[in-house]
N, C-alpha and C. Protein backbone atom coordinates (compact mmCIF):
# COMPACT_ATOMS: atom_id res chain seq x y z
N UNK A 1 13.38 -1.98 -16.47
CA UNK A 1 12.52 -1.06 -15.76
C UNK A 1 12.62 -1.37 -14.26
N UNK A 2 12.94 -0.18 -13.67
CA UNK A 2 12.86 -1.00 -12.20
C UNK A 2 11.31 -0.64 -11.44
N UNK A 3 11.70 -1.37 -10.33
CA UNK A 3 10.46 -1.39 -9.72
C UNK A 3 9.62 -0.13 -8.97
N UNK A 4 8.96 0.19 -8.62
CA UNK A 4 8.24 1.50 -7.72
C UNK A 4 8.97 1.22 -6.58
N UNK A 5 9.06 2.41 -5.95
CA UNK A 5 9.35 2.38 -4.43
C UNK A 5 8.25 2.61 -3.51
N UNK A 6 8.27 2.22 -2.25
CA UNK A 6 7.33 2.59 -1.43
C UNK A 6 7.57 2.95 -0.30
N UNK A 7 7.06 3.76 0.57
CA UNK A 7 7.16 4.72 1.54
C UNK A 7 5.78 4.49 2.51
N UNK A 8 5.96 4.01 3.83
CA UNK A 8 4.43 4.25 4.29
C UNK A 8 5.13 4.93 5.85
N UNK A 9 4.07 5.73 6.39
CA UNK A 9 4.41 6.34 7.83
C UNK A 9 3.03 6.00 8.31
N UNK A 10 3.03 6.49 9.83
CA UNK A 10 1.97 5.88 10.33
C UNK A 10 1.47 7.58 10.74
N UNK A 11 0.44 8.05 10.33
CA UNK A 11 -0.31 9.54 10.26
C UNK A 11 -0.63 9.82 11.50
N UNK A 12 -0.87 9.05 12.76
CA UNK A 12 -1.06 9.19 13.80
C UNK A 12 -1.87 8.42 14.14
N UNK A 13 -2.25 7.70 15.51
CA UNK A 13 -3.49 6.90 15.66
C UNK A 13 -4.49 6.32 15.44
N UNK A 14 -5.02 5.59 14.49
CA UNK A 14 -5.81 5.56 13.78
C UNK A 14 -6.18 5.53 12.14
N UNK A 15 -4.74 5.77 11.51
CA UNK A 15 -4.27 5.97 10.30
C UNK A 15 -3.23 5.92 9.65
N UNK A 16 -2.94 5.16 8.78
CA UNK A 16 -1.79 4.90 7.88
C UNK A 16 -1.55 5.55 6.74
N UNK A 17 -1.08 5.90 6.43
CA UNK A 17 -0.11 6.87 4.80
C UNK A 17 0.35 5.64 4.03
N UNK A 18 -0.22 5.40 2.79
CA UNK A 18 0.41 5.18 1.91
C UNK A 18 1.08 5.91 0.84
N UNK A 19 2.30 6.32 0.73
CA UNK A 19 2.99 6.95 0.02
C UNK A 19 3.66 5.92 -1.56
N UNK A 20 4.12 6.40 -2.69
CA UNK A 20 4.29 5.43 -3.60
C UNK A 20 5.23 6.42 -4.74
N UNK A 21 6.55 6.13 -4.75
CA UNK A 21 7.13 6.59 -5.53
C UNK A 21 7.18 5.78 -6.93
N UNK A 22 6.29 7.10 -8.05
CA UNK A 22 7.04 6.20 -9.44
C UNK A 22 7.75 6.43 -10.29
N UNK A 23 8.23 6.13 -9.92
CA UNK A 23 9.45 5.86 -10.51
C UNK A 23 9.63 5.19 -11.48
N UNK A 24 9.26 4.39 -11.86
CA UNK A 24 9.50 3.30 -12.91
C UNK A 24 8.75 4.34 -14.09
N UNK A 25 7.66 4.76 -13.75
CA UNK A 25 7.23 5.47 -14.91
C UNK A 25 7.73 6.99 -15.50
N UNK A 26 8.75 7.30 -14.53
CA UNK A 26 9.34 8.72 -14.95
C UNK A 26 8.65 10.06 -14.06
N UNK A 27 7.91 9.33 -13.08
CA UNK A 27 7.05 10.73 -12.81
C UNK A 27 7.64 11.43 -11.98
N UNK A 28 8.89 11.08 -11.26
CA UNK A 28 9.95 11.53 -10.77
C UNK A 28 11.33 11.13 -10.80
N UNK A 29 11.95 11.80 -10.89
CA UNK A 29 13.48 11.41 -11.48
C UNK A 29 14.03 11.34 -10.06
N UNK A 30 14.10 11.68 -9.07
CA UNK A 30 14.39 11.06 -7.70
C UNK A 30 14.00 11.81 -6.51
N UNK A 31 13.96 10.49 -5.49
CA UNK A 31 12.94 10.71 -4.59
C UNK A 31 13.97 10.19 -3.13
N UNK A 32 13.21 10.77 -1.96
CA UNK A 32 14.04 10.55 -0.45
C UNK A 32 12.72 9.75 -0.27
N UNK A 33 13.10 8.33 0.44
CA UNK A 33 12.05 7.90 1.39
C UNK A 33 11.37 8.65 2.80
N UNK A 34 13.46 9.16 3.21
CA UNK A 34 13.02 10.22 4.63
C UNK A 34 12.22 11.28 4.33
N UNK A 35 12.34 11.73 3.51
CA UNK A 35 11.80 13.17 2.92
C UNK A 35 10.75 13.14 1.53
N UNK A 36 9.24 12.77 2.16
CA UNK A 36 8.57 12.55 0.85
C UNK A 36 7.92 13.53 0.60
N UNK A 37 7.95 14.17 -1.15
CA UNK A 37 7.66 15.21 -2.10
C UNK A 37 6.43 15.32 -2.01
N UNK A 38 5.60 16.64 -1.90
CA UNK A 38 4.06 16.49 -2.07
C UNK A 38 3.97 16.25 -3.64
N UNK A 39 4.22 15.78 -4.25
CA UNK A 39 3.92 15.70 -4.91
C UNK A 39 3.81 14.25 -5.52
N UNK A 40 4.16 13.05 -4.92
CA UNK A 40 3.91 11.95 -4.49
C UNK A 40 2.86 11.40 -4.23
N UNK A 41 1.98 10.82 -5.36
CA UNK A 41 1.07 10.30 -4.89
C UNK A 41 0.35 9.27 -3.41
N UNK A 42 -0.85 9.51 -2.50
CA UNK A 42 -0.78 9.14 -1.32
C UNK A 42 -2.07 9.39 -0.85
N UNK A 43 -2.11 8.37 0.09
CA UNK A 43 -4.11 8.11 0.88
C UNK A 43 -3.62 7.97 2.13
N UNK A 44 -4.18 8.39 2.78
CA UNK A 44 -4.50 8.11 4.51
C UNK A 44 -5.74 7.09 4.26
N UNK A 45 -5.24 6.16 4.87
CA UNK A 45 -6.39 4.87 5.56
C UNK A 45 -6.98 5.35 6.85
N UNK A 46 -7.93 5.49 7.03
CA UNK A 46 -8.61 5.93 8.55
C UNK A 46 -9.20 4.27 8.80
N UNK A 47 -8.62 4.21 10.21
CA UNK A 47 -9.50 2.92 11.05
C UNK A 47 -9.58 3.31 12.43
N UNK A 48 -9.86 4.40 12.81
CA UNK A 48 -9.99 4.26 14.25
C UNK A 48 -11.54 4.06 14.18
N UNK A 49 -12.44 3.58 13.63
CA UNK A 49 -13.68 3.40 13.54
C UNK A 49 -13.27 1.70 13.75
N UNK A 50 -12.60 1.13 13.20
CA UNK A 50 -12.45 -0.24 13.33
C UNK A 50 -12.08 -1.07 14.73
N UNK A 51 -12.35 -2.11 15.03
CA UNK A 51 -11.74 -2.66 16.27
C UNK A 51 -10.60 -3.85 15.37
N UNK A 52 -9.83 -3.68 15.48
CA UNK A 52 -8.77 -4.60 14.97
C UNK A 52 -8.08 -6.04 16.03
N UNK A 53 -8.96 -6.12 17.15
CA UNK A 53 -9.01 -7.35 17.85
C UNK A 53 -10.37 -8.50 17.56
N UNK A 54 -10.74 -8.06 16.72
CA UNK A 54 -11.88 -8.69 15.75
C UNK A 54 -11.13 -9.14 14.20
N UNK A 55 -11.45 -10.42 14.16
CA UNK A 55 -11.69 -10.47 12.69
C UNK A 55 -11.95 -9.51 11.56
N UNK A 56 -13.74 -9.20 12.23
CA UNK A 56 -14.37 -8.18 10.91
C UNK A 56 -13.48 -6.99 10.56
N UNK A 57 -12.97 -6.66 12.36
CA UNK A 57 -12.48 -5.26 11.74
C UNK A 57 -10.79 -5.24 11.03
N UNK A 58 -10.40 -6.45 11.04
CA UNK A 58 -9.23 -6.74 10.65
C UNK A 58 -9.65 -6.79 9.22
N UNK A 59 -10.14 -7.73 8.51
CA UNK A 59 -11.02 -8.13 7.60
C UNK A 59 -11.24 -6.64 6.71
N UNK A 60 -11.90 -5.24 7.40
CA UNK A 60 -12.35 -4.55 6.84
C UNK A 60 -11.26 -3.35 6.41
N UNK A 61 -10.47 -3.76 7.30
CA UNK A 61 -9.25 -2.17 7.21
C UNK A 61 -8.19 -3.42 6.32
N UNK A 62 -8.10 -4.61 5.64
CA UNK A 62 -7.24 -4.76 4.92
C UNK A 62 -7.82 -4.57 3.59
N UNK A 63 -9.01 -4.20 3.67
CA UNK A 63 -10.14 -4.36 2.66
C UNK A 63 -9.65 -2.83 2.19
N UNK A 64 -9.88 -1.74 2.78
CA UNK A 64 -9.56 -0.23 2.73
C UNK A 64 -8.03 0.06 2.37
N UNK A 65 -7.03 -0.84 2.71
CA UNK A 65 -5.76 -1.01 2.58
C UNK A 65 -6.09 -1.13 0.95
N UNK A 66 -5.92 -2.49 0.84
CA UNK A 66 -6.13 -2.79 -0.60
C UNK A 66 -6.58 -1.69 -1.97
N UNK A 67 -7.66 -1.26 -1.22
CA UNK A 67 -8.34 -0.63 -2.34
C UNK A 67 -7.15 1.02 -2.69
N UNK A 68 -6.45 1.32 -1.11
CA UNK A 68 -5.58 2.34 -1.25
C UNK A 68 -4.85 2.36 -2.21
N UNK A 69 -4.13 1.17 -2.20
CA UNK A 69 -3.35 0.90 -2.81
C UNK A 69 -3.32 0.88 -3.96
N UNK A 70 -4.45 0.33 -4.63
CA UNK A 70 -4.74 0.63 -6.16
C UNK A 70 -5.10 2.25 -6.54
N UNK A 71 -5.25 3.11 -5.57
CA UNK A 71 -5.03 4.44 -5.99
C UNK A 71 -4.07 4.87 -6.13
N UNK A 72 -2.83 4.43 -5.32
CA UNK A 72 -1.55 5.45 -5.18
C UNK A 72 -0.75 4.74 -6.48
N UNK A 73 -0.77 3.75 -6.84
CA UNK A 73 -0.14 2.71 -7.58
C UNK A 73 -0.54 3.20 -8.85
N UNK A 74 0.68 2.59 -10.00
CA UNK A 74 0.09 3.14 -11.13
C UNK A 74 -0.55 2.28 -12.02
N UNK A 75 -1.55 2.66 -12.54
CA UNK A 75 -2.86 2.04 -13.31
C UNK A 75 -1.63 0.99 -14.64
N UNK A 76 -2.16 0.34 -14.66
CA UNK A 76 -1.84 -0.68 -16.06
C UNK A 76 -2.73 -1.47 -16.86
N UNK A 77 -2.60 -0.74 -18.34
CA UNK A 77 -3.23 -1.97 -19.01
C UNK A 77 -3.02 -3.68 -19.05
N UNK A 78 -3.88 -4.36 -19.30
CA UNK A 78 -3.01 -5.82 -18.96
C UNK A 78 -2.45 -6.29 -20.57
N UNK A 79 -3.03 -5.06 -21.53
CA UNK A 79 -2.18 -5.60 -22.74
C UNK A 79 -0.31 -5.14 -23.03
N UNK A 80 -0.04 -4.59 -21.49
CA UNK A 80 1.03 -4.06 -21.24
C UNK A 80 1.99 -4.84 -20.61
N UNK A 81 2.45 -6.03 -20.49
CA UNK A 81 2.61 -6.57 -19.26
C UNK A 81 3.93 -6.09 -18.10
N UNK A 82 4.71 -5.45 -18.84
CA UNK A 82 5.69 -5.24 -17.83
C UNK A 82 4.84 -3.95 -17.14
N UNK A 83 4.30 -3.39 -17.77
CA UNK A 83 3.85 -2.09 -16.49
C UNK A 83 2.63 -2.88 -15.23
N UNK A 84 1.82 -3.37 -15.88
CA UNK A 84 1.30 -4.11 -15.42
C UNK A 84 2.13 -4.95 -14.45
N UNK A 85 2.82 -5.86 -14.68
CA UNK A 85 4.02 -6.26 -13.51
C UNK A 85 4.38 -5.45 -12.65
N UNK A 86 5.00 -4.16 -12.86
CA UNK A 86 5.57 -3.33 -11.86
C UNK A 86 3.94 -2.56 -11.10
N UNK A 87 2.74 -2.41 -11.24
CA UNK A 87 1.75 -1.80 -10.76
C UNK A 87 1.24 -2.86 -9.84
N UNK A 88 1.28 -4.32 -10.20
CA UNK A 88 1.01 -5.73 -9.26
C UNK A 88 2.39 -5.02 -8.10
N UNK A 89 2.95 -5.24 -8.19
CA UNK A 89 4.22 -5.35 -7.92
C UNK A 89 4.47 -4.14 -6.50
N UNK A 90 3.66 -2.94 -6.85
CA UNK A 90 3.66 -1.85 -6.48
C UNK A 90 2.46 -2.10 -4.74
N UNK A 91 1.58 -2.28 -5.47
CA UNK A 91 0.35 -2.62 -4.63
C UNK A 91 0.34 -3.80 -3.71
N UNK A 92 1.56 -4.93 -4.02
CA UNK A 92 1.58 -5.82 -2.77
C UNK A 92 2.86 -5.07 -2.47
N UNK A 93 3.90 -4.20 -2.92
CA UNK A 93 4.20 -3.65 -1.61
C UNK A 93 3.59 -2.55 -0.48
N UNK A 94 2.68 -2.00 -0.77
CA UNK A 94 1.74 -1.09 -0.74
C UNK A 94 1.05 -1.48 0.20
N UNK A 95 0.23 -2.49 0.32
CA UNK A 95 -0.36 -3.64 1.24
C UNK A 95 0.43 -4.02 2.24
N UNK A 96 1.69 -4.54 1.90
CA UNK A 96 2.74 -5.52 2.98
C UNK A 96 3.11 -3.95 3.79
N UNK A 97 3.51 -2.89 3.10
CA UNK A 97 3.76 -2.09 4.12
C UNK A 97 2.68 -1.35 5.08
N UNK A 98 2.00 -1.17 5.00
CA UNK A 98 0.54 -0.04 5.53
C UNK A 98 0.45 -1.90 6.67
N UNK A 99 0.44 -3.11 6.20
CA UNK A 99 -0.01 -4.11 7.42
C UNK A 99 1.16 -4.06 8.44
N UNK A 100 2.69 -4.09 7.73
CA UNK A 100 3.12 -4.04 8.97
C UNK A 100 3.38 -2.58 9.74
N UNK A 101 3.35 -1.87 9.34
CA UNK A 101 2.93 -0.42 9.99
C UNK A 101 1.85 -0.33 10.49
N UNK A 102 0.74 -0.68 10.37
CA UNK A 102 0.01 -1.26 11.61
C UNK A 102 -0.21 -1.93 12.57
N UNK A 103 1.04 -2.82 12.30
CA UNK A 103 1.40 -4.03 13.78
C UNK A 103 -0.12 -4.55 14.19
N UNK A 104 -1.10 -4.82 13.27
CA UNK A 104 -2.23 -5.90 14.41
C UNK A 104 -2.03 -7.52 13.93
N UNK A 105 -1.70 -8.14 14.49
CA UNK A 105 -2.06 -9.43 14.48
C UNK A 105 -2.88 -10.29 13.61
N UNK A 106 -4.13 -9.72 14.02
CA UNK A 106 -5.25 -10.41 12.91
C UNK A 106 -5.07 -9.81 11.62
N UNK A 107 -4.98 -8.55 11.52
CA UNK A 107 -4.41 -7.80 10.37
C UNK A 107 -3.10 -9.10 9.40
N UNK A 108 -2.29 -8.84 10.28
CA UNK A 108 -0.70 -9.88 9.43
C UNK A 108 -1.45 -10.91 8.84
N UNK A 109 -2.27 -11.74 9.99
CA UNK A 109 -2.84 -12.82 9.82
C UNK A 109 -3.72 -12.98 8.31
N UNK A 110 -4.59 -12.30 8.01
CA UNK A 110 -5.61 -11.83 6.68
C UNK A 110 -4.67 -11.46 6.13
N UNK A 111 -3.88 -10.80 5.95
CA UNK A 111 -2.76 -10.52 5.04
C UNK A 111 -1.56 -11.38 4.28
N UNK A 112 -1.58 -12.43 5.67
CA UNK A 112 -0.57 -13.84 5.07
C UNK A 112 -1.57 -15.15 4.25
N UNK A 113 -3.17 -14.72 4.85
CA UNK A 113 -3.97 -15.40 4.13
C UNK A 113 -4.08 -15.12 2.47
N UNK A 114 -4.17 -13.78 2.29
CA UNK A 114 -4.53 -13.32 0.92
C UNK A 114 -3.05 -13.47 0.28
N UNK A 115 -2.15 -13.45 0.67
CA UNK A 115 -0.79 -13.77 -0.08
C UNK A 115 -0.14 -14.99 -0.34
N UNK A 116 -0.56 -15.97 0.77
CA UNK A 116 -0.27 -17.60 0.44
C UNK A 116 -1.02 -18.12 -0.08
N UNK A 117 -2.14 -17.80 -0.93
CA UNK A 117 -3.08 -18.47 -1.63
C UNK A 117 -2.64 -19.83 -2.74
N UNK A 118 -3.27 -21.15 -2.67
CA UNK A 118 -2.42 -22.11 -3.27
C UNK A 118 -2.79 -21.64 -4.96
């Protein structure tokens, strides 16, 4: 099974696109990264409410990231494990992309925290 693909653009100022091709599950038989299908599951993250030279607000828009991500991504039972694998799998790329498409600092930073966990 291969893995999901992922796609993120930056929506304009203030907002990130998470886009999420699945692929692995058949829901499209093929897909352009340059050219993504409406029909592609996908969330706009809004943070221009956030200050991202803060902690909190770093803190809070990886928080909104996260949760995106488990929308666009596809759901898995855990008595499933390979789908389950590829939906983990899906959502930290999902995450890693929408942080560095946001280029903040403290952002990477909370983001290398929640991923190097011992």
């Amino acid at each position: 099974m291969k893995n999901s693909e992922l796609t993120r653009k930056i929506a304009g100022r203030g907002a990130v696109t998470l886009l999420t091709l699945a692929t692995a599950f058949g829901a499209l038989s093929s897909a352009s990264a340059a050219t993504p299908d409406n029909n592609v599951p996908s969330v706009t993250v809004r943070y221009a409410d956030l200050n991202l030279s803060t902690e909190a607000g770093a803190k809070a828009l990886y928080q909104r990231i996260a949760y995106a991500a488990k929308q666009v991504c596809p759901v898995a039972d855990i008595r499933d494990l390979s789908r389950l694998v590829v939906a983990r799998a899906c959502q930290q790329a999902a995450i890693a992309g929408a942080v560095s498409a946001v280029n903040s600092p403290l952002l990477a930073a909370n983001h290398a925290a929640k991923t190097h966990r011992g």
